[in-house]
N, C-alpha and C. Protein backbone atom coordinates (compact mmCIF):
# COMPACT_ATOMS: atom_id res chain seq x y z
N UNK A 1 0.82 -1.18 0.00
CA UNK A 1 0.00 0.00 0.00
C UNK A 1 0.87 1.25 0.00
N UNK A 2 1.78 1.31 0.87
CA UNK A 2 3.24 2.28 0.71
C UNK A 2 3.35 2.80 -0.76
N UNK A 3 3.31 1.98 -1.69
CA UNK A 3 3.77 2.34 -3.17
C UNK A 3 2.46 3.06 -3.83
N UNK A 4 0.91 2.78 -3.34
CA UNK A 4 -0.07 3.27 -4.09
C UNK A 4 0.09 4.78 -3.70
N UNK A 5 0.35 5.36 -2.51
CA UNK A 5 0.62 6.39 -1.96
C UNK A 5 1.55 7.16 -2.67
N UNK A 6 2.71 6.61 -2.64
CA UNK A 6 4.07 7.10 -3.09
C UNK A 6 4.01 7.43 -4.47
N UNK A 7 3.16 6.55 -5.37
CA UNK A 7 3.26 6.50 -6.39
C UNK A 7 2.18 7.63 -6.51
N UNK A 8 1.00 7.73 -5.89
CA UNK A 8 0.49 8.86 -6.12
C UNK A 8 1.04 9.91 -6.11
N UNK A 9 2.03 10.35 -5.00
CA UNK A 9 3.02 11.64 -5.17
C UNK A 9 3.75 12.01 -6.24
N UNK A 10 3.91 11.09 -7.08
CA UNK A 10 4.94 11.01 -7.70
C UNK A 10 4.53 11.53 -8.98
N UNK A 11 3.05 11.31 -9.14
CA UNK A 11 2.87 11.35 -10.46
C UNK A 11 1.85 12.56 -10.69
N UNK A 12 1.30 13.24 -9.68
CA UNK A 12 1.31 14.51 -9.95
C UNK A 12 1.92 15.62 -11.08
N UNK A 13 3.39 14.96 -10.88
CA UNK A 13 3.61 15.89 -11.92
C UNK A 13 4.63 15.40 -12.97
N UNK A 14 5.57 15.80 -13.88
CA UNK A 14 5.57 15.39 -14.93
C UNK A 14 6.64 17.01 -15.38
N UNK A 15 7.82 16.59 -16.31
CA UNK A 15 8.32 17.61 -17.32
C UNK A 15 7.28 18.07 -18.19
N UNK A 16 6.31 19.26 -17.81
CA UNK A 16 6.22 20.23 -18.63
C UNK A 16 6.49 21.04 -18.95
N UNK A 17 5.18 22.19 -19.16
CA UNK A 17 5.59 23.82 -19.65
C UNK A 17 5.81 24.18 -18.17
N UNK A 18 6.42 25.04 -18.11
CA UNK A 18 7.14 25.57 -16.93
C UNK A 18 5.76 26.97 -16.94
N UNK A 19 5.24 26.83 -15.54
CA UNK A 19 4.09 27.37 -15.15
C UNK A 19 4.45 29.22 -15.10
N UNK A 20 3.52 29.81 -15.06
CA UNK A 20 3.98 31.51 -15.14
C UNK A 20 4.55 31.82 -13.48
N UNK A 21 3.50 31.80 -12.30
CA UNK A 21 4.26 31.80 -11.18
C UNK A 21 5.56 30.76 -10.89
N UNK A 22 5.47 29.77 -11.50
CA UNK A 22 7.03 29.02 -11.04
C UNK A 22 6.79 27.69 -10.05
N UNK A 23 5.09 27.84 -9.41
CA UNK A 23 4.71 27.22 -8.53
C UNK A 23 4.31 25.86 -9.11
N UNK A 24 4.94 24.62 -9.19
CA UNK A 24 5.33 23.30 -9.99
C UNK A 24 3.87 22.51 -9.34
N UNK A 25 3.12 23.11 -8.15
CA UNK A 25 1.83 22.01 -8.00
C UNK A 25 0.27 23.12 -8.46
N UNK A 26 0.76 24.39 -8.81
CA UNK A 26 -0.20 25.08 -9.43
C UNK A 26 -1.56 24.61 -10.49
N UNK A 27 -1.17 23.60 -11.20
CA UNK A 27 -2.24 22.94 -11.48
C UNK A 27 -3.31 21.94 -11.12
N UNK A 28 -2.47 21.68 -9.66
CA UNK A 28 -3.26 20.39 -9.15
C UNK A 28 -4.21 21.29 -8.00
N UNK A 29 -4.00 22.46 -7.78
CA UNK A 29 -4.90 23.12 -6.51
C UNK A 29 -6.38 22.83 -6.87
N UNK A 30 -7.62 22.27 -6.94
CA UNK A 30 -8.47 22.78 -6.58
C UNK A 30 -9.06 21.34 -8.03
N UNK A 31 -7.93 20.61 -8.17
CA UNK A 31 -8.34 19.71 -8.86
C UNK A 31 -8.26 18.42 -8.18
N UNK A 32 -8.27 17.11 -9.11
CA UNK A 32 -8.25 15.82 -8.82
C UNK A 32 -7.19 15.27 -9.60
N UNK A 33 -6.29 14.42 -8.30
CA UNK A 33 -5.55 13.39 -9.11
C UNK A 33 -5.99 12.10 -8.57
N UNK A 34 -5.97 11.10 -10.36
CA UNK A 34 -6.69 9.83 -9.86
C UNK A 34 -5.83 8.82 -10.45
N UNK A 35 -5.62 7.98 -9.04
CA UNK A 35 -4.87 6.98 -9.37
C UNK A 35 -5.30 5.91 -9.47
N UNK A 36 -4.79 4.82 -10.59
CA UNK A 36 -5.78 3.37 -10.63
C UNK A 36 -4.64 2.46 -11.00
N UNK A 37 -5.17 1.35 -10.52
CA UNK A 37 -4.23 0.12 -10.60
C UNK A 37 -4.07 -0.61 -9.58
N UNK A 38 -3.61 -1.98 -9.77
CA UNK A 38 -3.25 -2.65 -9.00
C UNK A 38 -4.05 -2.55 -7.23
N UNK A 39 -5.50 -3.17 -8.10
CA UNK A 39 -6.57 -3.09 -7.02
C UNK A 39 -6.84 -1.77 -6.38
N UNK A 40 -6.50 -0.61 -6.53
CA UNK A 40 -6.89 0.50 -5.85
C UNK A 40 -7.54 1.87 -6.89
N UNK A 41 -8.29 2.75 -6.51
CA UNK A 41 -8.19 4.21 -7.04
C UNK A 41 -8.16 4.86 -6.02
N UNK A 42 -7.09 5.96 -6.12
CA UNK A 42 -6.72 7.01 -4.66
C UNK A 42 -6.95 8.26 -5.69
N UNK A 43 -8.04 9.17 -5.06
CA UNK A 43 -8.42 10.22 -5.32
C UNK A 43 -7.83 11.30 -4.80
N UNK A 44 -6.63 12.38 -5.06
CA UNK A 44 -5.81 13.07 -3.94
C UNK A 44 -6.17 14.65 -4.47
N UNK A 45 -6.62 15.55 -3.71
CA UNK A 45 -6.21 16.94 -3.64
C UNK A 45 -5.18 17.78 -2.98
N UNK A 46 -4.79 18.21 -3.49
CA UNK A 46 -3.48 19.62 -3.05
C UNK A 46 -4.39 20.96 -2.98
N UNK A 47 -3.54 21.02 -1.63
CA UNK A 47 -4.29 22.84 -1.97
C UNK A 47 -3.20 23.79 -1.94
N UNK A 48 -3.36 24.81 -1.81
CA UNK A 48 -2.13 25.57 -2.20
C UNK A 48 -1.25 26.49 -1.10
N UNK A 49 -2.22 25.68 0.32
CA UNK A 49 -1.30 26.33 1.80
C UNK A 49 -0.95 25.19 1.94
N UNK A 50 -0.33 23.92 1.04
CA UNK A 50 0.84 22.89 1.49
C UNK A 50 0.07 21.98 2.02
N UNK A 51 -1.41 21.45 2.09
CA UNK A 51 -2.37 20.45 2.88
C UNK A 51 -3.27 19.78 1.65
N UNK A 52 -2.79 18.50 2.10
CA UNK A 52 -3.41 17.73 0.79
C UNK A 52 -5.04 16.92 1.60
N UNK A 53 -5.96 16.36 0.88
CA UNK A 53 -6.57 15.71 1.60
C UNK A 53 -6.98 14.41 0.43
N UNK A 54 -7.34 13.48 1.10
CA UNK A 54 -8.04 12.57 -0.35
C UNK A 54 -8.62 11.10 0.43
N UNK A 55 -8.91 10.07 -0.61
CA UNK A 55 -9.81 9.31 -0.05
C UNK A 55 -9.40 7.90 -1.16
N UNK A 56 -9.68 6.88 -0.60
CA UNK A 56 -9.41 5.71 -1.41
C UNK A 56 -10.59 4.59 -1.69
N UNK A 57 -10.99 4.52 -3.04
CA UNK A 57 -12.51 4.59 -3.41
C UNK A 57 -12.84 3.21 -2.54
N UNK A 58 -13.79 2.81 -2.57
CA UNK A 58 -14.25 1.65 -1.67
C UNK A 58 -13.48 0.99 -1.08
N UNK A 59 -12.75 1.86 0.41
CA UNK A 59 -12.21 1.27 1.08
C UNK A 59 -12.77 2.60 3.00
N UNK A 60 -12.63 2.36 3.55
CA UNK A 60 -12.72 3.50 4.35
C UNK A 60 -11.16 4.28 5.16
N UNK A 61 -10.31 4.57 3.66
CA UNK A 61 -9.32 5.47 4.40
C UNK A 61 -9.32 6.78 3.55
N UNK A 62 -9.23 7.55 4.71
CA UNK A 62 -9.08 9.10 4.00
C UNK A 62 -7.78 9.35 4.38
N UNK A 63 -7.28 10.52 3.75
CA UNK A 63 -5.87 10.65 3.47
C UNK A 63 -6.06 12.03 3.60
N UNK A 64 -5.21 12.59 4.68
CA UNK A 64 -5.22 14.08 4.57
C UNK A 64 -3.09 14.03 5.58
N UNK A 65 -3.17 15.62 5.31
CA UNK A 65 -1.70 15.59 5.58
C UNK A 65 -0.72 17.04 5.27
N UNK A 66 0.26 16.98 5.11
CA UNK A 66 0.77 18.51 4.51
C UNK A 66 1.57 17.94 3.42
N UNK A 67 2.26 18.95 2.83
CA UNK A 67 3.30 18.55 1.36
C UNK A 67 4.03 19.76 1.63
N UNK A 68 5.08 19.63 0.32
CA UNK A 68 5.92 20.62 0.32
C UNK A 68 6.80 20.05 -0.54
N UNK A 69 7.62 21.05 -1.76
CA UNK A 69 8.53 20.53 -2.75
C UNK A 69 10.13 21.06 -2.02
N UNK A 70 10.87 19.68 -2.33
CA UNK A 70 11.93 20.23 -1.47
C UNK A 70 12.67 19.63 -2.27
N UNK A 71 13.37 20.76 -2.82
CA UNK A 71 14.25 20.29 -4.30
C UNK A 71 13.55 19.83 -5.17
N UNK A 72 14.03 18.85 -5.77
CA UNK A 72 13.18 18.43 -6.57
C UNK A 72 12.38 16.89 -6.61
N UNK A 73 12.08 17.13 -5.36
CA UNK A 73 11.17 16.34 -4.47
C UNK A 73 9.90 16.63 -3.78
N UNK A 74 8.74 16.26 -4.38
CA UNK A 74 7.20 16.50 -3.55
C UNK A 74 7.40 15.47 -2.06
N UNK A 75 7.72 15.62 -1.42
CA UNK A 75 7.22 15.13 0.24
C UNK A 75 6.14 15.29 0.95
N UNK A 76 5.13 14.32 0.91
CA UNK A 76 4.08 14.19 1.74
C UNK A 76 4.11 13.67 2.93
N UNK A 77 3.30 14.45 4.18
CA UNK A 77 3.44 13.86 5.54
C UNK A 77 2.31 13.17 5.55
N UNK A 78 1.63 12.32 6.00
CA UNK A 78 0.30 11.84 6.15
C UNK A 78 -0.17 12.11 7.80
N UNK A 79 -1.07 12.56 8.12
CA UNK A 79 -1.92 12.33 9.53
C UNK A 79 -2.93 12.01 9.57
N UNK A 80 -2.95 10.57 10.07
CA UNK A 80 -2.16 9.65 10.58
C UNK A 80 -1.48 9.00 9.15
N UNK A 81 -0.32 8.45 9.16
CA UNK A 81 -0.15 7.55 8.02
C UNK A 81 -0.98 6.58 7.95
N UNK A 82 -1.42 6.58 6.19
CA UNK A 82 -2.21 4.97 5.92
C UNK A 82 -1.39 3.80 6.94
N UNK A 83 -1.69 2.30 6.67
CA UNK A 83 -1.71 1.51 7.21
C UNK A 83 -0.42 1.17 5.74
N UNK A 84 0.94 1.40 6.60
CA UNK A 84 2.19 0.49 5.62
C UNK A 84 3.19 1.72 5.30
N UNK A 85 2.14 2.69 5.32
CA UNK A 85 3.06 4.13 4.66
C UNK A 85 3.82 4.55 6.10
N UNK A 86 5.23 4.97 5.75
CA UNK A 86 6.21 5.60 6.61
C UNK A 86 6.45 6.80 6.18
N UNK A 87 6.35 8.03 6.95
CA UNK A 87 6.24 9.30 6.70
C UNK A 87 7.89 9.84 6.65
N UNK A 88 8.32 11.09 6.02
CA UNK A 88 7.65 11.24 4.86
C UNK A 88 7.90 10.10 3.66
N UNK A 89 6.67 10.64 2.89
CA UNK A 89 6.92 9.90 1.47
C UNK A 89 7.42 10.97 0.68
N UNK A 90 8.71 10.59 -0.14
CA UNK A 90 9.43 11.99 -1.18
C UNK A 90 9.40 11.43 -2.45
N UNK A 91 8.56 11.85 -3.19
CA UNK A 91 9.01 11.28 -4.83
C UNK A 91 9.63 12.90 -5.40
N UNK A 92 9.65 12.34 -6.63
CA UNK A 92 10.75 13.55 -7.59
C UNK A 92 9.39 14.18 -8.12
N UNK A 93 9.62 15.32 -8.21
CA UNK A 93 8.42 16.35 -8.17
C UNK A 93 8.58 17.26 -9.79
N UNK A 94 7.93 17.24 -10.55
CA UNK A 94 7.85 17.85 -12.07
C UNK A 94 6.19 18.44 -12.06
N UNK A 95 6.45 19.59 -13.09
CA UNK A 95 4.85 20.04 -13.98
C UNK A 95 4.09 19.11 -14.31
N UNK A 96 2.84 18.84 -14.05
CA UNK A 96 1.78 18.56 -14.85
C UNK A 96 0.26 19.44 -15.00
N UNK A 97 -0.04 19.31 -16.54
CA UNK A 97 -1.44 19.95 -16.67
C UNK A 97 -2.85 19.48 -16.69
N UNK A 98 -3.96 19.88 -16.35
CA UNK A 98 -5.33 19.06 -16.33
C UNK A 98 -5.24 18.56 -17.80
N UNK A 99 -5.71 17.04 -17.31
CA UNK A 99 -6.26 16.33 -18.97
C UNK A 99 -4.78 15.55 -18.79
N UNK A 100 -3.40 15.60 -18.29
CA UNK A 100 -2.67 14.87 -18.52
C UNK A 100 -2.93 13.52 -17.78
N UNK A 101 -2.22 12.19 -18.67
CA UNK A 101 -2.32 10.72 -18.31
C UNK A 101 -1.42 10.46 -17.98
N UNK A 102 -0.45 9.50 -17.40
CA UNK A 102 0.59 9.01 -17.34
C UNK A 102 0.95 7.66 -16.44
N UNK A 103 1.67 6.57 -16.61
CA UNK A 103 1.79 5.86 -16.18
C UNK A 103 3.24 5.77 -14.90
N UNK A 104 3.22 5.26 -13.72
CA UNK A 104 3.82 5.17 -12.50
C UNK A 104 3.74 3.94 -12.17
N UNK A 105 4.87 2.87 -11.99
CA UNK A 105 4.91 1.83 -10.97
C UNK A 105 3.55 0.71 -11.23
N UNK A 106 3.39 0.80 -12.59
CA UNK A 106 1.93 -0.25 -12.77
C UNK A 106 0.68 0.84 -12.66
N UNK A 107 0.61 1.56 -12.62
CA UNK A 107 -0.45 2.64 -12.53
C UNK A 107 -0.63 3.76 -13.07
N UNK A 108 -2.21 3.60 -13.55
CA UNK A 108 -2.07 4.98 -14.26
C UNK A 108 -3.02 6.45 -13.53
N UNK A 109 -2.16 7.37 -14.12
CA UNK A 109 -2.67 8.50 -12.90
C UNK A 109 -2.99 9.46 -13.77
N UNK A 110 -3.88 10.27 -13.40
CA UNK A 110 -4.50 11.18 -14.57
C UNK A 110 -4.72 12.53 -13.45
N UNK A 111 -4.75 13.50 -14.15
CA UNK A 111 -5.11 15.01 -13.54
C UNK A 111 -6.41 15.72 -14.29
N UNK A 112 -7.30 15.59 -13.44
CA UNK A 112 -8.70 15.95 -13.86
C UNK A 112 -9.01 17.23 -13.63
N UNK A 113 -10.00 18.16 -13.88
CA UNK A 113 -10.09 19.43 -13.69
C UNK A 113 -11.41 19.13 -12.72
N UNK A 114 -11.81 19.90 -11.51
CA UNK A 114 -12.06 20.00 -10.02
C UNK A 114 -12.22 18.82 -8.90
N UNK A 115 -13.17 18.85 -8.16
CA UNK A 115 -12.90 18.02 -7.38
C UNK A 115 -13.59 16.39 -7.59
N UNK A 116 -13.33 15.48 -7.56
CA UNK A 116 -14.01 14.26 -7.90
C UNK A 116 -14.00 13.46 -7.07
């Protein structure tokens, strides 16, 4: 379960267009990232004071927590951590835009435009 998490961080974002403020999770504020695969979908929001929250579809865990890009690393804290996840989780942190797909670790993760 560690990796559905991780892998969710991870795939947020992506080498794109380099955003006008500079701010690399600017597209994910106020949207949905959805992750599927390997028995799970994790639904995650970012907001843009560093506090993520989200939920994992028919299961009863919600996921809320802080973030922060540190280098070129997204680090998520979880409170409480899921059940397997060890805090923090740091993946490598890049641009992505709504409507983008991409595949992570057996999974594919997509960035949807608002909340889902």
């Amino acid at each position: 379960m560690r990796l559905i998490f991780a892998g969710l961080a991870a795939l947020v974002l992506s080498p794109a267009l380099a955003l006008a403020d500079d701010d690399i999770m600017a597209a994910d504020y106020g949207n949905t990232v959805i992750t599927t695969g390997k028995g799970h979908e994790v639904h995650t929001y970012y907001n843009f004071d560093g506090t993520f929250t989200g939920k994992v579809i028919g299961m009863s865990i919600v996921l809320k927590g802080t973030w922060k890009v540190d280098g070129g690393n997204l680090c998520m804290i979880y409170t409480p951590p899921p059940p397997t996840v060890k805090n923090p989780v740091c993946v490598p942190a890049v641009a992505r835009q709504i409507g983008d797909t991409w595949t992570y670790d057996g999974r594919t993760v997509t960035l949807v435009q608002g909340i889902q």
